[in-house]
N, C-alpha and C. Protein backbone atom coordinates (compact mmCIF):
# COMPACT_ATOMS: atom_id res chain seq x y z
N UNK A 1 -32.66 -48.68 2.36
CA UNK A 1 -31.91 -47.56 2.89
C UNK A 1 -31.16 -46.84 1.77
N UNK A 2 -30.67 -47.45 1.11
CA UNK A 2 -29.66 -46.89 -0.16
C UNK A 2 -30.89 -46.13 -1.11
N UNK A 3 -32.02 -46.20 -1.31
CA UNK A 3 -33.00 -45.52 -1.78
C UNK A 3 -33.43 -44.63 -1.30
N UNK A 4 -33.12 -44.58 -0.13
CA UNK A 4 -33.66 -43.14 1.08
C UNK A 4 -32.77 -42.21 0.80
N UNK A 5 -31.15 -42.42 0.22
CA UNK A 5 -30.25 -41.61 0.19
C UNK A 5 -30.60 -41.31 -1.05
N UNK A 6 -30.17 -42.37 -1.93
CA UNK A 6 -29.77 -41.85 -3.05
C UNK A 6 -30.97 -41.04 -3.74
N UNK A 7 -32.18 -40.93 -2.80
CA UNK A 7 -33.53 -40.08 -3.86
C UNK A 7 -33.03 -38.95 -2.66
N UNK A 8 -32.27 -38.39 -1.98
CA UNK A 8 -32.58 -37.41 -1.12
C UNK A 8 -33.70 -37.64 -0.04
N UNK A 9 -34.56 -38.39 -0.12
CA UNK A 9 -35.71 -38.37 0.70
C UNK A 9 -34.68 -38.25 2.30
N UNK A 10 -33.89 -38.84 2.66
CA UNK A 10 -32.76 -38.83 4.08
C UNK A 10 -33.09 -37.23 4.01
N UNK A 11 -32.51 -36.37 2.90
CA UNK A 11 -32.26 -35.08 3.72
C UNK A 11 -33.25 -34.50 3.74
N UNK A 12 -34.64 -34.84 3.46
CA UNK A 12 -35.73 -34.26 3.76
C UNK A 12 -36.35 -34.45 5.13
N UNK A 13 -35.96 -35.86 5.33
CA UNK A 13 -36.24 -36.14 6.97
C UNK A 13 -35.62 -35.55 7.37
N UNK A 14 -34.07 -35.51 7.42
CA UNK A 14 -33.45 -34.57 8.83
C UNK A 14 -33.67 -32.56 8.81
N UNK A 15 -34.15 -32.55 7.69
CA UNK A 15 -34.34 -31.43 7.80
C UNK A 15 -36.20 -30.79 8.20
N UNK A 16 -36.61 -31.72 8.38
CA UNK A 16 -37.92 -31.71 8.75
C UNK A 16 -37.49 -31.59 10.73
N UNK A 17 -36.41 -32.88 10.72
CA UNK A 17 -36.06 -32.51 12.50
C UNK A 17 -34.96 -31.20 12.69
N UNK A 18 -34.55 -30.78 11.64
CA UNK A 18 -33.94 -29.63 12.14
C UNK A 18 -35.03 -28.14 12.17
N UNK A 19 -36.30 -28.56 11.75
CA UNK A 19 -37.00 -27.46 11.82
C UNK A 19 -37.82 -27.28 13.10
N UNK A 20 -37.88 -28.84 13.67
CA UNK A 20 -38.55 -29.49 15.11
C UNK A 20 -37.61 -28.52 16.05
N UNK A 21 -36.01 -28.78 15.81
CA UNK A 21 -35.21 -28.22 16.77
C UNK A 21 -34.87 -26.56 16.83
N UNK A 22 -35.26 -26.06 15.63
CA UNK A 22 -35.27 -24.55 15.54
C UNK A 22 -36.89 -24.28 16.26
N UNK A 23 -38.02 -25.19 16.10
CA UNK A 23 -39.12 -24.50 16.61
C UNK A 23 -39.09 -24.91 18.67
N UNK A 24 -38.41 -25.78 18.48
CA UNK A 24 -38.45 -26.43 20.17
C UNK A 24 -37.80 -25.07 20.97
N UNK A 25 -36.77 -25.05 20.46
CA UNK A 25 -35.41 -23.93 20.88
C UNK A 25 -35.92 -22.77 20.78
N UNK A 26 -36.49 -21.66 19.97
CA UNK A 26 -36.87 -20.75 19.57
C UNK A 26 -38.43 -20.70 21.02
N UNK A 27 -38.88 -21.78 21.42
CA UNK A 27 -40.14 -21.54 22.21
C UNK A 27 -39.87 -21.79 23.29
N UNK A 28 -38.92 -22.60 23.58
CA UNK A 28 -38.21 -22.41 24.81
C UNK A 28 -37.32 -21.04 25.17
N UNK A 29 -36.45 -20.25 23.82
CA UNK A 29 -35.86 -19.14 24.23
C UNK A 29 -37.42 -18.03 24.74
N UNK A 30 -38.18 -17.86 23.98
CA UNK A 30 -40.06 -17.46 24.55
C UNK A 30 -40.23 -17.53 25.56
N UNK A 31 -40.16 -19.12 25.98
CA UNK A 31 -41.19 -19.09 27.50
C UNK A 31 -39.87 -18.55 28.48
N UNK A 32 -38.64 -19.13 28.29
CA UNK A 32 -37.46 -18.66 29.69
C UNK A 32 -36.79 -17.71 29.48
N UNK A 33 -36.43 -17.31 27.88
CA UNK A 33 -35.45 -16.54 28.04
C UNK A 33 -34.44 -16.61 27.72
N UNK A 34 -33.94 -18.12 28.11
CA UNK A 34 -32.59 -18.73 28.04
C UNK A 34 -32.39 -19.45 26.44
N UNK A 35 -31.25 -19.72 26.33
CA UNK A 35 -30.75 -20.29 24.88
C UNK A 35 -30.65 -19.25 24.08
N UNK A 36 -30.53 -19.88 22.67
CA UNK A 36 -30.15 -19.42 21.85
C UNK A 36 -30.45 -18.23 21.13
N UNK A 37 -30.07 -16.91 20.77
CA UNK A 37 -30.87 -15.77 20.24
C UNK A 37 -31.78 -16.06 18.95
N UNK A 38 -32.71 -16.03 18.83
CA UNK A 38 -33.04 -16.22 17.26
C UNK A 38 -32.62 -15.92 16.01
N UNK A 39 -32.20 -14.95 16.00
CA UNK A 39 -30.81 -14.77 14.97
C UNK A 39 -29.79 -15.42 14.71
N UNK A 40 -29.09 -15.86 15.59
CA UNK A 40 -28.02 -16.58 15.62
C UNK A 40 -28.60 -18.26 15.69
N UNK A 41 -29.58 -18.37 16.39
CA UNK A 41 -30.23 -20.07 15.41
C UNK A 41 -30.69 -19.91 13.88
N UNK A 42 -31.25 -19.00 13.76
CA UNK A 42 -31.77 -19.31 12.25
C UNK A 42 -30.75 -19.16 11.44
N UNK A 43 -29.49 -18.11 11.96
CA UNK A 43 -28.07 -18.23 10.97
C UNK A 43 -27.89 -19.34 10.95
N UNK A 44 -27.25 -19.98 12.23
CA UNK A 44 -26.66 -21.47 12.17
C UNK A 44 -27.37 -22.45 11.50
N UNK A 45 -28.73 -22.56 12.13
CA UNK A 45 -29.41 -23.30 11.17
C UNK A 45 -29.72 -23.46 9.44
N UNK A 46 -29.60 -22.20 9.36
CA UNK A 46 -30.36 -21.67 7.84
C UNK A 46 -28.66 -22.26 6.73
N UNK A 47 -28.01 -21.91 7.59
CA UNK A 47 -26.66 -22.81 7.17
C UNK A 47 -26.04 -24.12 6.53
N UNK A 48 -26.58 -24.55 7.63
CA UNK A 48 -26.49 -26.29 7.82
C UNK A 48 -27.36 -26.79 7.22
N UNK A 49 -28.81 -26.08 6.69
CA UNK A 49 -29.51 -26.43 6.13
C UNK A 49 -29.38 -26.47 4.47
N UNK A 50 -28.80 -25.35 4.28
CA UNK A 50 -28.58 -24.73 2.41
C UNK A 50 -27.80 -26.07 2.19
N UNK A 51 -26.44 -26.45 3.19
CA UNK A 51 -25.41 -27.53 2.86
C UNK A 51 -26.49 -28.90 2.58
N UNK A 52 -27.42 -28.98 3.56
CA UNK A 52 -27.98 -30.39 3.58
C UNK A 52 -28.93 -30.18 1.85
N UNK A 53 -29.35 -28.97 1.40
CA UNK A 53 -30.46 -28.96 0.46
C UNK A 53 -29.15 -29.21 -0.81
N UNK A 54 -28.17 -28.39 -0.77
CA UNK A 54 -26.81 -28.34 -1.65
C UNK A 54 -27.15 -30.07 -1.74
N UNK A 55 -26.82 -30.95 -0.48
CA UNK A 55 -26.14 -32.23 -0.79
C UNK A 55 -26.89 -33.13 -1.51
N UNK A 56 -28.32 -32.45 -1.14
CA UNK A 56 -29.78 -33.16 -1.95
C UNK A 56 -29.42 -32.81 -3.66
N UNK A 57 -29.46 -31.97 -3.92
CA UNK A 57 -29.22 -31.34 -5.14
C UNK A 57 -28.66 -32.46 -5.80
N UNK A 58 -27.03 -32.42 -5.07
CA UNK A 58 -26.04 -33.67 -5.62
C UNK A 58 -26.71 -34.87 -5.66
N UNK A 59 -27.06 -35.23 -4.72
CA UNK A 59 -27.85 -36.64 -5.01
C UNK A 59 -28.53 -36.73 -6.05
N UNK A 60 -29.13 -36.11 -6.16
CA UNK A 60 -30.74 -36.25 -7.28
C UNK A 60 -30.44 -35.80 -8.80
N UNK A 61 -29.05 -35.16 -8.81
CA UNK A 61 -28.55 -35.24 -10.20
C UNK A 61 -28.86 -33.78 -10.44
N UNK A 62 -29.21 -33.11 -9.95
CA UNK A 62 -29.00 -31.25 -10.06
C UNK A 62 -28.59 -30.86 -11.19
N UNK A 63 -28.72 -30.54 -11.93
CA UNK A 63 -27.25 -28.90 -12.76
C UNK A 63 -26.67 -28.50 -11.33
N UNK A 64 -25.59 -28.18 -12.02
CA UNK A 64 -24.85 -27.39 -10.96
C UNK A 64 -25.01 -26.10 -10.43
N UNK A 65 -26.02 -25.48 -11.34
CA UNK A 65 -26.57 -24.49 -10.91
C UNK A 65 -27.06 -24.12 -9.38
N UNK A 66 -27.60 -25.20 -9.07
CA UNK A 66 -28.75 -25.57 -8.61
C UNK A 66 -27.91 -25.66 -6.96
N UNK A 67 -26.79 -26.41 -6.97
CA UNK A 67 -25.96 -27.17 -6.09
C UNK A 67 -25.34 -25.90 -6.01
N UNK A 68 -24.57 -24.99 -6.66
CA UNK A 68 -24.12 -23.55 -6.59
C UNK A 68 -24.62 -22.70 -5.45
N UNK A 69 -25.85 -22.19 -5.60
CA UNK A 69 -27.03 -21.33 -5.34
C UNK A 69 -27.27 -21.97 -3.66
N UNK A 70 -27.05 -22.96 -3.48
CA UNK A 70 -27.96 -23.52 -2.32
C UNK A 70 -26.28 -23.52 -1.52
N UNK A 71 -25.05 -23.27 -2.38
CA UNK A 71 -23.90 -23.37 -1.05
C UNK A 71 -23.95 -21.99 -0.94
N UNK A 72 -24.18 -21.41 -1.93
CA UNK A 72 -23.89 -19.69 -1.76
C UNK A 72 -24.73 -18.96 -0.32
N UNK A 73 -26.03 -19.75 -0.37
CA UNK A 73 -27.23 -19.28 0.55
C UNK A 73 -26.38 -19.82 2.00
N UNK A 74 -25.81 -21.34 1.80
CA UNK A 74 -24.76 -21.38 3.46
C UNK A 74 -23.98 -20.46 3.34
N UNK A 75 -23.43 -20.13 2.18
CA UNK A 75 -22.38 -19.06 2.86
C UNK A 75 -22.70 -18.04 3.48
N UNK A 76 -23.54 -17.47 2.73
CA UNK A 76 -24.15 -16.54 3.62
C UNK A 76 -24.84 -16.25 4.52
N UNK A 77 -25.61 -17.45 4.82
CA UNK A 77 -25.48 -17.60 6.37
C UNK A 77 -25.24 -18.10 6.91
N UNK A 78 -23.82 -18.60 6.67
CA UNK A 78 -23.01 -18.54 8.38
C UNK A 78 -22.03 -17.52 8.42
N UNK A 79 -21.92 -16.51 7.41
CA UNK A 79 -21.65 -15.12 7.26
C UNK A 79 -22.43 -14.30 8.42
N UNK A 80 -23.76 -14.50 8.15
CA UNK A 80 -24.43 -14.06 9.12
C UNK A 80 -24.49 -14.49 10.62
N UNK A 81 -23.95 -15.84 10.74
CA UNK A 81 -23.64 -16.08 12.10
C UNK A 81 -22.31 -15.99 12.40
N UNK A 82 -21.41 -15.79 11.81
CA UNK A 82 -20.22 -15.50 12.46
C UNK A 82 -20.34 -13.61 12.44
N UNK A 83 -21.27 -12.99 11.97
CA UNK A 83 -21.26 -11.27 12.31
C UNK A 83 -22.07 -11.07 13.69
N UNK A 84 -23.01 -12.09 13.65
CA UNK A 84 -23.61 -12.21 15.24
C UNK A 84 -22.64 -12.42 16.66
N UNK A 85 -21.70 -13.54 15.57
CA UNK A 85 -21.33 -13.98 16.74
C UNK A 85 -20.20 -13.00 16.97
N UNK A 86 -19.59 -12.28 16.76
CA UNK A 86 -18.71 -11.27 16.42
C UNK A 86 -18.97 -10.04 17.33
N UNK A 87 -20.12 -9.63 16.51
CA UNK A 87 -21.29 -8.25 17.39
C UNK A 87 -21.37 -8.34 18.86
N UNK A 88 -21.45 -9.40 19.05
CA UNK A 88 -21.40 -10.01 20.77
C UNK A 88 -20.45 -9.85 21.89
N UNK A 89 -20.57 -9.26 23.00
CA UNK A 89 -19.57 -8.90 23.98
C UNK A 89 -17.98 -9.20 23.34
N UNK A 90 -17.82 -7.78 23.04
CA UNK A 90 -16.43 -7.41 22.05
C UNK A 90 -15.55 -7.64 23.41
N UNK A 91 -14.73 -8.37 22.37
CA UNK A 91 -13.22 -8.79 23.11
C UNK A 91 -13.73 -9.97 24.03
N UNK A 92 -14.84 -10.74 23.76
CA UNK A 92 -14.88 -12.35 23.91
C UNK A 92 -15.00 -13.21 23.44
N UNK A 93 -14.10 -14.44 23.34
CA UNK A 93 -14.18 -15.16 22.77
C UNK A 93 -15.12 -16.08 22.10
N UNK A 94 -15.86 -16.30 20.87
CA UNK A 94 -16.86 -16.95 20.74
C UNK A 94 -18.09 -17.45 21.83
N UNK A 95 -18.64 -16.16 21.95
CA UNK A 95 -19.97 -16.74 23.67
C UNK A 95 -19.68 -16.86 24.71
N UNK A 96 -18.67 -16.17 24.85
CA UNK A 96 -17.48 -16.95 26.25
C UNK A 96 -18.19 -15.46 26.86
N UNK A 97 -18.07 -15.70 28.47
CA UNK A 97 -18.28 -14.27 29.44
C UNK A 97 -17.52 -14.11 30.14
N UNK A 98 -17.10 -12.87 31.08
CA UNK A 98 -16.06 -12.88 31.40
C UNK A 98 -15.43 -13.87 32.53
N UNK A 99 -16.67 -14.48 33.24
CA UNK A 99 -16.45 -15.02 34.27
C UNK A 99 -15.34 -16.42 33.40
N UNK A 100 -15.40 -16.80 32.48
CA UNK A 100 -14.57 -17.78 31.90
C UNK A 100 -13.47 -17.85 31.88
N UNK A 101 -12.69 -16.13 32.17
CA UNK A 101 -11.69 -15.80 32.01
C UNK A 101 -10.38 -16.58 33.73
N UNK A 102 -10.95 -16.53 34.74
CA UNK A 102 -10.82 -16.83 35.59
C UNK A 102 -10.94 -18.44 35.83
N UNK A 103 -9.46 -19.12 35.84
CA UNK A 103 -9.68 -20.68 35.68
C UNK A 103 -10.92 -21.12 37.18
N UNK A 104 -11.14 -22.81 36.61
CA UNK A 104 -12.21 -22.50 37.54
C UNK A 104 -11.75 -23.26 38.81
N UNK A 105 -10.54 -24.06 38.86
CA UNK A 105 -9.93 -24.52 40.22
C UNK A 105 -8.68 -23.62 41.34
N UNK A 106 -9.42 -22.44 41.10
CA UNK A 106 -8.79 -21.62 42.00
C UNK A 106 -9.03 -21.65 43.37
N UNK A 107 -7.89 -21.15 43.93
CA UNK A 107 -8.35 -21.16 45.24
C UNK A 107 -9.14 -20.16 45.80
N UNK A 108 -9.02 -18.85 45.24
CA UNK A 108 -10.43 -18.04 45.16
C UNK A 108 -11.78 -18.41 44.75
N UNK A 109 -12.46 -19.52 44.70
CA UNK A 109 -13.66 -20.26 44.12
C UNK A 109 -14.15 -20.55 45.86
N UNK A 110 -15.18 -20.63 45.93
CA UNK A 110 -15.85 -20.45 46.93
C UNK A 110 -16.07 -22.34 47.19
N UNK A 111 -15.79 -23.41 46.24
CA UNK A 111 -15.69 -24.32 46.39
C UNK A 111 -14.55 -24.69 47.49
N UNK A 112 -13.29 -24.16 47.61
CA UNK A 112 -12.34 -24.44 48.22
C UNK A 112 -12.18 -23.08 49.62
N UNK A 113 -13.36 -23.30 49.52
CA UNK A 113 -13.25 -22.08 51.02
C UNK A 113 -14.80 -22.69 51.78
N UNK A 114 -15.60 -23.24 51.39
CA UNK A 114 -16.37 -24.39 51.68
C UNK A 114 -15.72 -24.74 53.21
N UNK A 115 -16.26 -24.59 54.28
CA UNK A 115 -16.78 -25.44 55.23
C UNK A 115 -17.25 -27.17 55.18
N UNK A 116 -16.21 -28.13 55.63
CA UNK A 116 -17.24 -29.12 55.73
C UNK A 116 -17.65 -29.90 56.96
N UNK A 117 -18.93 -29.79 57.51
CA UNK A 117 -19.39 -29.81 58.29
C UNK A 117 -19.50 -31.14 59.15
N UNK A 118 -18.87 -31.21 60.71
CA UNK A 118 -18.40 -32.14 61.47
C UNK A 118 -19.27 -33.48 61.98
């Protein structure tokens, strides 16, 4: 195990399953519709990924060059996902809609106006 890390080979696996979960997600947003925009996965992702290639770098004994370049590429995109996420129904909170705004144990909720039947 300590050889899986310390050669990087670890962050090649998980980033082999983070490409499983950008292609699963991305074909599921296809067939339904639903989830995630593709933009805003490949930001997030493309992110989390530069950090995981950055951390490889470190492992494997890099120049710093190298380890530089690959945080700069996260920065910039999750630059790019926080402008997505931004761009998005102005004046809500991170993905939030408005219906969120309205707590949800009210007595206006159709839960508490429910009939229960004798």
């Amino acid at each position: 195990m300590a050889e899986l890390v310390m050669s990087g080979r670890i962050v090649e696996i998980i980033l082999a399953l983070v490409m499983v979960e950008a292609l699963v997600l991305l074909a599921y947003r296809a067939r339904t519709g639903r989830g995630p925009a593709p933009l805003n996965l490949l930001c997030n992702l493309g992110s989390g990924a530069a950090l995981m290639l950055a951390l490889r770098a470190g492992l494997t004994g890099a120049p710093w060059g190298e380890i530089a370049l690959w945080l700069t590429v996260s920065l910039i995109a999750h630059l790019g996902d926080l402008a997505t996420r931004f761009g998005q129904r102005s004046g809500m909170p991170f993905g939030r809609t408005p219906r969120f705004r309205e707590p949800g144990t009210s007595t206006n909720q159709a839960a508490f106006k429910a009939q229960i039947p004798s």
